[in-house]
C-alpha atoms as a PDB file:
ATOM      1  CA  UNK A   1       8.093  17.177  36.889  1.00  0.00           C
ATOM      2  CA  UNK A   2      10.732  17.861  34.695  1.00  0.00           C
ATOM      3  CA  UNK A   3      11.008  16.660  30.991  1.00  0.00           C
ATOM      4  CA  UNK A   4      13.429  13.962  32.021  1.00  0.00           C
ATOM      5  CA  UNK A   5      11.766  12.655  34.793  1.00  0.00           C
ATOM      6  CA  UNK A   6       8.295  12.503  32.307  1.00  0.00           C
ATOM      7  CA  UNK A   7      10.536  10.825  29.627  1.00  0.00           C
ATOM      8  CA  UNK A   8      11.358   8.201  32.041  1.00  0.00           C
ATOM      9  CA  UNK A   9       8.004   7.419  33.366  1.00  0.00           C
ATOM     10  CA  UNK A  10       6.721   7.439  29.363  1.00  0.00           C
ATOM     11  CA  UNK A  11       9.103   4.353  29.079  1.00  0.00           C
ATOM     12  CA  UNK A  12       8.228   2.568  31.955  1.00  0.00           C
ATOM     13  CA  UNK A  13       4.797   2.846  30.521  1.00  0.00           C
ATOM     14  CA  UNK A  14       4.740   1.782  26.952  1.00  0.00           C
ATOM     15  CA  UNK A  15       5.896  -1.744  28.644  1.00  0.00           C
ATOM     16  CA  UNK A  16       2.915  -1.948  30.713  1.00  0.00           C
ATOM     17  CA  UNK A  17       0.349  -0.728  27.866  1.00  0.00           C
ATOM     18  CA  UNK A  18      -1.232  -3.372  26.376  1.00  0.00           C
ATOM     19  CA  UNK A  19      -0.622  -3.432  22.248  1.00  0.00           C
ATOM     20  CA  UNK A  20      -3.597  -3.239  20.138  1.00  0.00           C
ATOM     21  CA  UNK A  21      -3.473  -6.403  17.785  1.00  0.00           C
ATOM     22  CA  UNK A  22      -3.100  -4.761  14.547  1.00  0.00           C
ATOM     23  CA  UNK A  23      -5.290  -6.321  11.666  1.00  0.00           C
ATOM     24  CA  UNK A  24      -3.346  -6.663   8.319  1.00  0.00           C
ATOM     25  CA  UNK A  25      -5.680  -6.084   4.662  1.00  0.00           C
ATOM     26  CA  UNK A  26      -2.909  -7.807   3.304  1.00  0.00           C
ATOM     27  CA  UNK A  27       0.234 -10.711   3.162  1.00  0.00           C
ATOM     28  CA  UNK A  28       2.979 -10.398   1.301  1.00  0.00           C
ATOM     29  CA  UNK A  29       3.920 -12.762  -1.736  1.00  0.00           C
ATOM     30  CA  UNK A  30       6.620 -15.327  -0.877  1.00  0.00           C
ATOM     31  CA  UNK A  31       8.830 -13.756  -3.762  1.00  0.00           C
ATOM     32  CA  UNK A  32       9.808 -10.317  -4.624  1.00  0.00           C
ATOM     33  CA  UNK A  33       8.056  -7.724  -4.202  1.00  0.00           C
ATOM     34  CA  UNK A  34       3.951  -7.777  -3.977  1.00  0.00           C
ATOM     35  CA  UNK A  35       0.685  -8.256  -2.050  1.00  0.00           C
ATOM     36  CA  UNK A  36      -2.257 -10.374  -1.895  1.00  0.00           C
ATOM     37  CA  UNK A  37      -5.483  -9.148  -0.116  1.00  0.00           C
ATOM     38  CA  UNK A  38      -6.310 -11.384   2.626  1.00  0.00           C
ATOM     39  CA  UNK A  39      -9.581  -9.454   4.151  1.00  0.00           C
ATOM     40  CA  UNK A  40     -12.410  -7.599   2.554  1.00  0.00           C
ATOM     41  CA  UNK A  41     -10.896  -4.164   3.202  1.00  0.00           C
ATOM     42  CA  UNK A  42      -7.977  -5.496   1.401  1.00  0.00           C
ATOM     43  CA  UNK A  43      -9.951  -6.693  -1.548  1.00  0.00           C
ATOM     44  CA  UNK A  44     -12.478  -3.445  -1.279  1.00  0.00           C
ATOM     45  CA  UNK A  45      -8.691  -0.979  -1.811  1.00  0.00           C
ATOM     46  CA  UNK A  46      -7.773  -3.298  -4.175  1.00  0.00           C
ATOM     47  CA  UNK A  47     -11.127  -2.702  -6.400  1.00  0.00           C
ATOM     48  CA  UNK A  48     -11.437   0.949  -5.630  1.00  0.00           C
ATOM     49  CA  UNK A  49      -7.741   0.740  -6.941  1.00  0.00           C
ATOM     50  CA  UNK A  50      -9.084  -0.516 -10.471  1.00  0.00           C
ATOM     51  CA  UNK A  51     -11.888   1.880 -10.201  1.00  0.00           C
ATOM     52  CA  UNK A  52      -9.699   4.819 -10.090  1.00  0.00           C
ATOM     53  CA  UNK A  53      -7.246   3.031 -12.719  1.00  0.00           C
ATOM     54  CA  UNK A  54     -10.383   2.713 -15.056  1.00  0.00           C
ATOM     55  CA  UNK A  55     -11.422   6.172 -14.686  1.00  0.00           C
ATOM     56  CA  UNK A  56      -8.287   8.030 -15.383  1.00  0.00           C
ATOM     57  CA  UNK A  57      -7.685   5.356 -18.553  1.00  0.00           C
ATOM     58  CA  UNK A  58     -12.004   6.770 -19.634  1.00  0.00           C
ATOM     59  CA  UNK A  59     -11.029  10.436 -18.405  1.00  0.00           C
ATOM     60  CA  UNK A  60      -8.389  10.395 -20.727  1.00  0.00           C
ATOM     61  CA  UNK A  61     -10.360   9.085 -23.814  1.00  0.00           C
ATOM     62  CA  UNK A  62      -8.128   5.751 -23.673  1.00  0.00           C
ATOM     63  CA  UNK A  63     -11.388   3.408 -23.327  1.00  0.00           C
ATOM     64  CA  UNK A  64     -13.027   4.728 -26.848  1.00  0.00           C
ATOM     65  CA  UNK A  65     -12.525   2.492 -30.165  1.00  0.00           C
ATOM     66  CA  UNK A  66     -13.251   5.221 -32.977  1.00  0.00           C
ATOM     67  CA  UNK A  67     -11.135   8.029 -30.677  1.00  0.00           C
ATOM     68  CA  UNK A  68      -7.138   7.713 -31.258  1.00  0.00           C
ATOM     69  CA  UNK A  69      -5.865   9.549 -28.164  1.00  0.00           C
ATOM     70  CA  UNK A  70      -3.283  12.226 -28.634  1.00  0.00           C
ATOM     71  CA  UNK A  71       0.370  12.263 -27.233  1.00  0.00           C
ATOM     72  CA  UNK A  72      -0.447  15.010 -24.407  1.00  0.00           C
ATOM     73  CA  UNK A  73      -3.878  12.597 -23.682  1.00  0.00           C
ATOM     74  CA  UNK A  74      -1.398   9.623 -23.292  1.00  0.00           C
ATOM     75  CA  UNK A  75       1.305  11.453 -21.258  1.00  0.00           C
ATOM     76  CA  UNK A  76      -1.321  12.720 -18.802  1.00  0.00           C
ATOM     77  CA  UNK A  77      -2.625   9.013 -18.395  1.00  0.00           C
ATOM     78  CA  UNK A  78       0.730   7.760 -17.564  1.00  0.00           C
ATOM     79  CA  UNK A  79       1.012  10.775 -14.871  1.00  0.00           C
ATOM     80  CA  UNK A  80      -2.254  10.143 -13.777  1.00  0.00           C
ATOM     81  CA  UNK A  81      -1.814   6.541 -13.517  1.00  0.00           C
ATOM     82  CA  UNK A  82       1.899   7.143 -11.724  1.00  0.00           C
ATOM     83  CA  UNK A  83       0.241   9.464  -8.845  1.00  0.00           C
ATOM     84  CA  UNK A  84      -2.389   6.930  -8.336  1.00  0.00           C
ATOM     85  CA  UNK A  85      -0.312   3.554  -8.044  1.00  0.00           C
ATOM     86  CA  UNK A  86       2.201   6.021  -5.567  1.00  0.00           C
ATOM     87  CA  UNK A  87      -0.963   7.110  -3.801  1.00  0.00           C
ATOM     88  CA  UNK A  88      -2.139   3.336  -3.145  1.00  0.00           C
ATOM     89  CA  UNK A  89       1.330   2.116  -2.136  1.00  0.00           C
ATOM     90  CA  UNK A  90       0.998   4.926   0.547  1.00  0.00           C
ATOM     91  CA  UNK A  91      -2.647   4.287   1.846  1.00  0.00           C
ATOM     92  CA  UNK A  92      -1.508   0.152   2.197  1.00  0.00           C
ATOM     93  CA  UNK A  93       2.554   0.715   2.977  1.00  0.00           C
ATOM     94  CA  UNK A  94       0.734   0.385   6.968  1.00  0.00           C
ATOM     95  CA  UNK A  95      -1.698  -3.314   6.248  1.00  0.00           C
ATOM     96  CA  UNK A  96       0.407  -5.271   4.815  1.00  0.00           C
ATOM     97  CA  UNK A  97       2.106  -8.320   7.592  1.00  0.00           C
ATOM     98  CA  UNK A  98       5.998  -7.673   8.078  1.00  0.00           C
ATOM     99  CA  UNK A  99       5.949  -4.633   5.798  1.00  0.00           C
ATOM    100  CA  UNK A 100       6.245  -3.597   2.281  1.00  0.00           C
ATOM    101  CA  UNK A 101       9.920  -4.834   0.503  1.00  0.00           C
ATOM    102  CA  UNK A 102      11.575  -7.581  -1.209  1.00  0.00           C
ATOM    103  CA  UNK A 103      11.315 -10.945  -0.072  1.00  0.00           C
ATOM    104  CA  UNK A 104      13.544 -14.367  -1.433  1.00  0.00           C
ATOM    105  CA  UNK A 105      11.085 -16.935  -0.291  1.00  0.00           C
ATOM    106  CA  UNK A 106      12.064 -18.515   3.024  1.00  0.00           C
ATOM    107  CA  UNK A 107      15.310 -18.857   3.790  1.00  0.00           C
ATOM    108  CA  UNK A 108      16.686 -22.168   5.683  1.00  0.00           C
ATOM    109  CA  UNK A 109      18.870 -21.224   8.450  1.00  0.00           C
ATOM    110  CA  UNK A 110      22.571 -22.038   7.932  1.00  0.00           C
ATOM    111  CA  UNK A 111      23.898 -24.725   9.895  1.00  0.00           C
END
């Protein structure tokens, strides 16, 4: 079978495979850009989210009264804090029902 003939018969069959139903962790807001956690693995990412949030801000001595933080303490937190929020975006970019982008509410069709 050549690769042509096997790229033909792959097409025929995706129609016939049955899709899995794909469960979503989360819906997006009506306006803008955002998501709300509609299952527990939704609200479980979310959490481990803050956990990770609240660790960097402790790691970097940004949770301590007595302790002002220094400038290279404060840069690294924002850093830290940038790679994380880019890091969740990428593990939830997949759950999230019609995708990840800006929405303007619903729109009435034009007559």
């Amino acid at each position: 079978m050549n690769l042509e003939e096997q790229e033909r018969l792959n097409q025929r069959n995706r129609g016939n495979l049955p899709q899995q139903e794909k469960k979503y962790w989360f819906k997006p807001k009506e306006y803008g850009w955002g998501v709300t956690p509609v299952t527990l693995e939704g609200w479980g990412m979310t959490f481990l989210f803050m956990g990770v949030l609240f660790l960097i801000a402790w790691g970097n001595g940004l949770t301590q009264e007595a302790i002002i933080p220094s400038k290279s303490d404060i840069v690294l937190f924002f850093i830290e804090t940038l790679v994380s929020v880019f890091g969740f975006i990428q593990l939830i970019k997949n759950r999230v029902e019609g995708g990840l982008k800006w929405r303007w509410g619903v729109r009435e069709e034009s007559r």
